[in-house]
C-alpha atoms as a PDB file:
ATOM      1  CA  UNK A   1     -35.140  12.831  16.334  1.00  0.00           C
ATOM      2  CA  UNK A   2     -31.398  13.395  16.027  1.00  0.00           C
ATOM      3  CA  UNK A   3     -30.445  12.067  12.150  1.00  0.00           C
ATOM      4  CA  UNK A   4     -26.577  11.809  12.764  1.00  0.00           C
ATOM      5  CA  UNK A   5     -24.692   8.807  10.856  1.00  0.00           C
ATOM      6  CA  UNK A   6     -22.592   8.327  14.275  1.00  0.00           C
ATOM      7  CA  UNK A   7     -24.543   6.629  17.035  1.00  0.00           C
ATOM      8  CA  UNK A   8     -24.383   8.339  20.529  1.00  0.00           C
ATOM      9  CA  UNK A   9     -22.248   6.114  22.434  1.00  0.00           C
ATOM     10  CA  UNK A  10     -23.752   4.448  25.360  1.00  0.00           C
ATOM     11  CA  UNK A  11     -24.320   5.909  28.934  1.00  0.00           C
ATOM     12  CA  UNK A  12     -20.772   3.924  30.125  1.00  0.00           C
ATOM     13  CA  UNK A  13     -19.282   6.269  26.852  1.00  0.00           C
ATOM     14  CA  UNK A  14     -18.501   2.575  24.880  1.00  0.00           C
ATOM     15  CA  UNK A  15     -20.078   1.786  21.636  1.00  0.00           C
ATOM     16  CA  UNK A  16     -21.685  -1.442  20.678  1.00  0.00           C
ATOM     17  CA  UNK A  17     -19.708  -3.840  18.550  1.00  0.00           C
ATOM     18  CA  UNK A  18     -21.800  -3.276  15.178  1.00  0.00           C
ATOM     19  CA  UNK A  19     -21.006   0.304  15.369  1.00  0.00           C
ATOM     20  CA  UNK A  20     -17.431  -0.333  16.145  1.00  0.00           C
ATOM     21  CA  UNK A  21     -17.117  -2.712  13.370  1.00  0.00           C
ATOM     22  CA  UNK A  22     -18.887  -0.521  10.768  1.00  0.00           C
ATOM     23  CA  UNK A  23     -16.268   2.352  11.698  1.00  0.00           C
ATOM     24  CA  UNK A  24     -13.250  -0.134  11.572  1.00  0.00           C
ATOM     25  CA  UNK A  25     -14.921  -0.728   8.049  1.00  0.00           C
ATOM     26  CA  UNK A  26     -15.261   2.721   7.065  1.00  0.00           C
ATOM     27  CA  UNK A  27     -11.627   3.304   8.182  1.00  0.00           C
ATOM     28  CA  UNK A  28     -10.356   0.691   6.176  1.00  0.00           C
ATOM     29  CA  UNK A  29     -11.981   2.132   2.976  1.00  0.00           C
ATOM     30  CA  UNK A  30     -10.702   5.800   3.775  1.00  0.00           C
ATOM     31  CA  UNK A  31      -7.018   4.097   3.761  1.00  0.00           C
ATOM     32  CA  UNK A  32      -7.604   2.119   0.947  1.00  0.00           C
ATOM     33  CA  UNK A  33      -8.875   5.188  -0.757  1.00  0.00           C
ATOM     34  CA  UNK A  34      -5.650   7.196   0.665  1.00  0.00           C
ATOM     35  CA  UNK A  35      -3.727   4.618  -0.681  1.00  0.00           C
ATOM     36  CA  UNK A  36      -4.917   4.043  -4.218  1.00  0.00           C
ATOM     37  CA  UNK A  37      -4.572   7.998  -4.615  1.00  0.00           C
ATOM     38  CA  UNK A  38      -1.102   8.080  -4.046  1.00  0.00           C
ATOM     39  CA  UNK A  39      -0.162   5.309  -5.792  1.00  0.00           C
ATOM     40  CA  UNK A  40      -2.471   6.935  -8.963  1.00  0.00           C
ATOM     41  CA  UNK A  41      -0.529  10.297  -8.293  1.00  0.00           C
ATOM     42  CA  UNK A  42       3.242   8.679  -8.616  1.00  0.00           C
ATOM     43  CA  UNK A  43       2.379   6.647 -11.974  1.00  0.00           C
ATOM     44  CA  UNK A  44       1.148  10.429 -13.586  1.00  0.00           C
ATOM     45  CA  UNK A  45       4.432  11.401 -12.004  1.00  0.00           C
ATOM     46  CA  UNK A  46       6.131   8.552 -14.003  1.00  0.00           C
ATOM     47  CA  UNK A  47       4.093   9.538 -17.455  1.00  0.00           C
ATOM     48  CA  UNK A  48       5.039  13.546 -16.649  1.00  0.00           C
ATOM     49  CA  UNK A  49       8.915  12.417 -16.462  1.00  0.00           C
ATOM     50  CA  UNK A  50       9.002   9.961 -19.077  1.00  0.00           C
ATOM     51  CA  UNK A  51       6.416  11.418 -22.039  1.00  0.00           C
ATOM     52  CA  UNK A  52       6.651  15.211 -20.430  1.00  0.00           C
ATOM     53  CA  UNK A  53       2.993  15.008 -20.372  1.00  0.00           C
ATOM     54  CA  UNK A  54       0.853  17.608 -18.215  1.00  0.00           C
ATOM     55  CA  UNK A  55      -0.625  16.373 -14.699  1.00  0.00           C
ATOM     56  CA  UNK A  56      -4.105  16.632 -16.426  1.00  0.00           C
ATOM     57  CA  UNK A  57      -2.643  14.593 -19.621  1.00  0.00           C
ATOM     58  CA  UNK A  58      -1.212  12.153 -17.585  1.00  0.00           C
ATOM     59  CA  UNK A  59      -4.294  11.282 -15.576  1.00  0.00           C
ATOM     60  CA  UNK A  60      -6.102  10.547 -19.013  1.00  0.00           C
ATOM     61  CA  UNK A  61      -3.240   8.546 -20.006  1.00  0.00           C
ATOM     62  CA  UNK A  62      -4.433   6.228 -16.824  1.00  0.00           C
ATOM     63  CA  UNK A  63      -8.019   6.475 -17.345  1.00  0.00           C
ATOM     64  CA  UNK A  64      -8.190   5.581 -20.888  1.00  0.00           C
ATOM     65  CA  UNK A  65      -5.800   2.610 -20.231  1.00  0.00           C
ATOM     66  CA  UNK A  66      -7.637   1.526 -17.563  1.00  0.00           C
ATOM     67  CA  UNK A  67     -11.401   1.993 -19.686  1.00  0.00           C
ATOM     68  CA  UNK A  68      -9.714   0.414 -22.384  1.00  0.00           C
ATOM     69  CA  UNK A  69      -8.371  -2.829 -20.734  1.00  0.00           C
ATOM     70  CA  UNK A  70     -11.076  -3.261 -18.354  1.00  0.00           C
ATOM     71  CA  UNK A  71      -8.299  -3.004 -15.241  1.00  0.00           C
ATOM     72  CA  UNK A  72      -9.224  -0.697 -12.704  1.00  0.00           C
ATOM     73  CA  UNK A  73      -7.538   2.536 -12.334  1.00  0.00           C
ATOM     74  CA  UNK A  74      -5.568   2.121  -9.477  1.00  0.00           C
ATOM     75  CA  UNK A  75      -4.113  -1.766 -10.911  1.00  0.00           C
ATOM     76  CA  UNK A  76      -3.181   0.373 -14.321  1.00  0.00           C
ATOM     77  CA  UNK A  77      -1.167   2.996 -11.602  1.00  0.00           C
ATOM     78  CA  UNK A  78       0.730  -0.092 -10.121  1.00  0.00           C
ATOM     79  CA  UNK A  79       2.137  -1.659 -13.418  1.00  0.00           C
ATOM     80  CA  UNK A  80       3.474   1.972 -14.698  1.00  0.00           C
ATOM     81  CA  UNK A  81       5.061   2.528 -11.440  1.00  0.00           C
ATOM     82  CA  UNK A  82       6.425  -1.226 -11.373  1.00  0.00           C
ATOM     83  CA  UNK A  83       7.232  -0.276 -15.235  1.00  0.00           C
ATOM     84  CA  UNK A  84       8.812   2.474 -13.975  1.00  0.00           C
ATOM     85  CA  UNK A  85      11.269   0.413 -11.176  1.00  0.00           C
ATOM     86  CA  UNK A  86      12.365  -2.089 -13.861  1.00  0.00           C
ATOM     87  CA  UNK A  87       9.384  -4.121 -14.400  1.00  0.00           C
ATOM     88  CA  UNK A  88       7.722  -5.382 -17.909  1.00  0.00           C
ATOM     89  CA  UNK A  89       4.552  -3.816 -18.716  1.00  0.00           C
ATOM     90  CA  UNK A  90       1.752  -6.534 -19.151  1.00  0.00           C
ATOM     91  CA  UNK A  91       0.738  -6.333 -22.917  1.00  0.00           C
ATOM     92  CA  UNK A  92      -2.512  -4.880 -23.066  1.00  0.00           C
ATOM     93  CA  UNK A  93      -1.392  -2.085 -20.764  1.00  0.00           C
ATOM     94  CA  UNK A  94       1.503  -1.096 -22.457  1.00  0.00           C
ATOM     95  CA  UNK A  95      -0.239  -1.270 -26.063  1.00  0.00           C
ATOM     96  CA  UNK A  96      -2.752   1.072 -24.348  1.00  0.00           C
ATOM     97  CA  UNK A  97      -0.162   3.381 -22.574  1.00  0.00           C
ATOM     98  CA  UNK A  98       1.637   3.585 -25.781  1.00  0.00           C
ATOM     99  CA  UNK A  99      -1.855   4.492 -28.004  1.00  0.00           C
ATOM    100  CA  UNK A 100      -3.035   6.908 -25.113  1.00  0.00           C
ATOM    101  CA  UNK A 101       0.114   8.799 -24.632  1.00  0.00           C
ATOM    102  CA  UNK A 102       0.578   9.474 -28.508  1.00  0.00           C
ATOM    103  CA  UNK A 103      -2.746  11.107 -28.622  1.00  0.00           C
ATOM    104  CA  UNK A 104      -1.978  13.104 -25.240  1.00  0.00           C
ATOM    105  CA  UNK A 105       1.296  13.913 -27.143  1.00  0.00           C
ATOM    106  CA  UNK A 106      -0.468  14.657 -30.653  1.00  0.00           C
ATOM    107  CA  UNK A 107      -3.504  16.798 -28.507  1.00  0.00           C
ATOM    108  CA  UNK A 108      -0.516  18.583 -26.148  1.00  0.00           C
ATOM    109  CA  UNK A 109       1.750  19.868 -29.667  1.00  0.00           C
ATOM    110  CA  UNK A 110      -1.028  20.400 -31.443  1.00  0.00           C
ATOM    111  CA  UNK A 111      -1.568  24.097 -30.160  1.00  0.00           C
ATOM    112  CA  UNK A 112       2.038  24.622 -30.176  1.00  0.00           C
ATOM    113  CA  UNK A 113       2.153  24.148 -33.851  1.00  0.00           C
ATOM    114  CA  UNK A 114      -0.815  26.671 -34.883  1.00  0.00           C
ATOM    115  CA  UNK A 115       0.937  28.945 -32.710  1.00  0.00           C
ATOM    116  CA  UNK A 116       4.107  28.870 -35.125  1.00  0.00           C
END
């Protein structure tokens, strides 16, 4: 009993159309995934440039913004990159960007300053 997710194709070396149309599917979700990365990986470049937060910093910057407004993670990356080209932040994300990036700030200094 062969336990493979891909089905053998047929003897003619075609697959059936509900196999083709659950890889189309799973293809779709890959570059939706693909896509929502990238577009999560510019707006921490945007926080890194602006704030001068760390990669790390900046990625909890979006993931507390995004917890905290109930907007998905990848919706949060598109208004700081639209921010970022000109745009107005909608309120509740920029109240939240503003609150999470002073305690990413606060959290990245604070070593600095026991240091000194």
């Amino acid at each position: 009993m062969t336990t493979s997710r891909v089905p053998r194709p047929s003897r003619d070396g075609t697959r059936d159309d509900a196999t083709n149309a659950r890889l189309e599917q799973e293809n779709a979700q890959l570059r939706h995934a693909v896509d929502s990365h990238a577009r999560v990986d510019q707006a921490i470049g945007v926080l890194i440039a602006i704030h001068r937060l760390t990669s790390a910093a900046g990625f909890e910057v979006l993931r507390e913004v995004s917890q905290h407004t109930n907007i998905k993670l990848h919706t949060v990356a598109e208004s700081v990159i639209a921010w970022a080209l000109g745009q107005p932040l909608p309120e509740p994300v920029g109240r939240q960007l503003d609150a999470a990036v002073r305690r990413r700030s606060h959290q990245q200094d604070a070593p600095d300053a026991e240091a000194g």
